[in-house]
Protein backbone atom coordinates (compact mmCIF):
# COMPACT_ATOMS: atom_id res chain seq x y z
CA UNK A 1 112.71 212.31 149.88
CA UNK A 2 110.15 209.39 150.26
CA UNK A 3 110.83 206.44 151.49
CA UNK A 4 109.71 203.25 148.97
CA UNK A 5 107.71 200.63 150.95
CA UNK A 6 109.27 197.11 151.63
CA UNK A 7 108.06 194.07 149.52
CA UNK A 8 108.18 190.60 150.25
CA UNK A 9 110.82 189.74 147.97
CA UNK A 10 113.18 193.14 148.55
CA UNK A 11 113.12 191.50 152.25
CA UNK A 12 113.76 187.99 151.27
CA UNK A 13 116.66 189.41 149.17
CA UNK A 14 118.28 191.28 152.20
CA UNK A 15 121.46 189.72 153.13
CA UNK A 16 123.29 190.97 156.91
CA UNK A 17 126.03 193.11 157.07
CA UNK A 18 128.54 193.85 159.81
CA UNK A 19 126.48 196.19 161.39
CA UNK A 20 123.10 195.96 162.38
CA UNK A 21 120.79 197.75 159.37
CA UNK A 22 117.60 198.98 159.21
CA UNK A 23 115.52 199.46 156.56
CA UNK A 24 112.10 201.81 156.45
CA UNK A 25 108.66 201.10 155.46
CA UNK A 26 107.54 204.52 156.72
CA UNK A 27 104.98 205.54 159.43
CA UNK A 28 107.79 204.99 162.09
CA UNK A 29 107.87 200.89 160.48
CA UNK A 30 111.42 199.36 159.82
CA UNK A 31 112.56 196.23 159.93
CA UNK A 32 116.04 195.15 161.56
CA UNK A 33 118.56 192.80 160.10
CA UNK A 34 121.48 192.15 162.25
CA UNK A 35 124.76 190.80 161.83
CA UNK A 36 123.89 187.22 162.71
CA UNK A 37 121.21 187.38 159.98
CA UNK A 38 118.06 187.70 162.13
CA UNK A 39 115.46 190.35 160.63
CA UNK A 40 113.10 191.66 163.08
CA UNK A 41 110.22 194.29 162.58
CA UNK A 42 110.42 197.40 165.33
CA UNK A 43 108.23 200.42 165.20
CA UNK A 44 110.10 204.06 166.41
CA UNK A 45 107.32 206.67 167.83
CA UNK A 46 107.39 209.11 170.84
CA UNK A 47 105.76 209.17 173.44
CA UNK A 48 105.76 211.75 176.43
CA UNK A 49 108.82 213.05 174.54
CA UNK A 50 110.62 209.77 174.73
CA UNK A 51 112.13 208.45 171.88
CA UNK A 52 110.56 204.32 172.17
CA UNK A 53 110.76 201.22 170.29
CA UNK A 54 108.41 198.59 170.16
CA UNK A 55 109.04 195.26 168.76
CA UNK A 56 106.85 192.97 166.92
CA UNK A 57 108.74 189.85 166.18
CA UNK A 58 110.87 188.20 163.61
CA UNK A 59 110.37 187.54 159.94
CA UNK A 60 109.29 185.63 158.19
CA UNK A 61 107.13 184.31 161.12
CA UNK A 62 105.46 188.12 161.45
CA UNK A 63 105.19 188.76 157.60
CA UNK A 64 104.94 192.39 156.32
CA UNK A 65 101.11 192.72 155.88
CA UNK A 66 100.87 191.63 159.69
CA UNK A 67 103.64 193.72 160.33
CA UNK A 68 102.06 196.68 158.96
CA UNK A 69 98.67 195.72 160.77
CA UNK A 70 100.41 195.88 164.25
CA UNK A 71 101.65 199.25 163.40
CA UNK A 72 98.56 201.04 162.87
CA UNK A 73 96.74 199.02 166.30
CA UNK A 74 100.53 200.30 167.57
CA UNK A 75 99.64 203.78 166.16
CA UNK A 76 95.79 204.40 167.03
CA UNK A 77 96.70 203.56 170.72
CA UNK A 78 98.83 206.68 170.66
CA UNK A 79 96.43 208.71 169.36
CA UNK A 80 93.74 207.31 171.82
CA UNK A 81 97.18 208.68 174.13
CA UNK A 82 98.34 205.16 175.32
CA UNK A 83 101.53 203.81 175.43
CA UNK A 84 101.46 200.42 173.01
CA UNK A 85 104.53 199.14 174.79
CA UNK A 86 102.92 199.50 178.44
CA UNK A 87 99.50 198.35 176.71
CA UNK A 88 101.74 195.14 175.72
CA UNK A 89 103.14 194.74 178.68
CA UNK A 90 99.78 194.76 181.31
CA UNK A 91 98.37 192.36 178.41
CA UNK A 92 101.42 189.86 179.33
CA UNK A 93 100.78 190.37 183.00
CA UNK A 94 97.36 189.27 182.64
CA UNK A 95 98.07 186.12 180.56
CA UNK A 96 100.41 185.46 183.06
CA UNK A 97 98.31 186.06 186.45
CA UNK A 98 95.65 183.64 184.48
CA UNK A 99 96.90 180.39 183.24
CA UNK A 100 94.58 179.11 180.92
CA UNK A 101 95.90 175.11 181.58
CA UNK A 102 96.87 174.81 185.49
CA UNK A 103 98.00 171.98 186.83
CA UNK A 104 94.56 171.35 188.82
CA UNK A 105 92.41 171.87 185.67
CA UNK A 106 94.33 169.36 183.85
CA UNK A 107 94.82 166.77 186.45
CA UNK A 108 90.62 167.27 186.85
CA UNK A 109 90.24 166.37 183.14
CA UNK A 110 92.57 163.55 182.90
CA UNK A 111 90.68 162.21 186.17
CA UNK A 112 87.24 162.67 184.74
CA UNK A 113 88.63 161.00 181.30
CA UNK A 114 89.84 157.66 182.81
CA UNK A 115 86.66 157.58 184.67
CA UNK A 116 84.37 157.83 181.89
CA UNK A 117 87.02 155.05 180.50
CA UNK A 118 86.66 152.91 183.49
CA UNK A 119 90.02 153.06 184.51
C-alpha cells in the first residue's frame, strides 16, 4: 500500500502520544514526534547491511521541503557508496579543527579597530 506524503499542515496538526510515533514520507523519510511533543525528521537506509538512522533536525526549524532536500543529498551519497552519517560526522570534525573566529583573530581586529579609532 503507498504511503501518502506529509504536508505542512497534516504535520502542524500532529499532536504526541504516549509513545514515540513516526510518521512516513517515503524514500526511507519520516518524521518523529515524541511524547514530550518534539517532532524531529530522521531518514532509515542501510548501509553495509546495517540498519542506520540519520537525523536532520527538528521542525518547524528544518521544514519539509528542506527536509526532503537533505534526503536525496542523504541518498545520492549512498549511491556514490558513502556513508551520509560518517560524511556528517568528518564535516563536524573539520568545522571543529578550524575555528572560523579564534580568540587571536578577534583580539587582532578589535586591536586594529581602536587603532584606526585612536584609542
Amino acid at each position: 500500500m503507498p504511503t501518502m506524503k506529509l504536508t505542512d499542515l497534516h504535520i502542524r496538526k500532529l499532536k504526541p502520544g504516549p509513545r514515540t510515533a513516526r510518521y512516513s514520507d517515503g524514500h526511507g523519510l519520516f518524521l518523529e514526534i515524541t511524547p514530550q511533543g518534539s517532532k524531529l525528521w530522521k531518514m532509515a537506509y542501510r548501509f553495509d547491511g546495517k540498519q542506520k538512522t540519520l537525523s536532520f533536525g527538528k521542525y518547524p526549524f528544518v521544514s519539509l521541503l528542506r527536509a526532503r532536500e537533505k534526503c536525496a543529498e542523504a541518498k545520492a551519497q549512498l549511491y556514490d557508496g558513502l556513508d551520509p552519517r560518517e560524511q556528517e560526522k568528518a564535516e563536524a570534525a573539520v568545522k571543529v579543527a578550524r575555528p572560523e573566529h579564534t580568540f587571536a583573530k578577534i583580539a587582532a581586529e578589535l586591536q586594529e579597530k581602536r587603532k584606526k579609532e585612536g584609542i
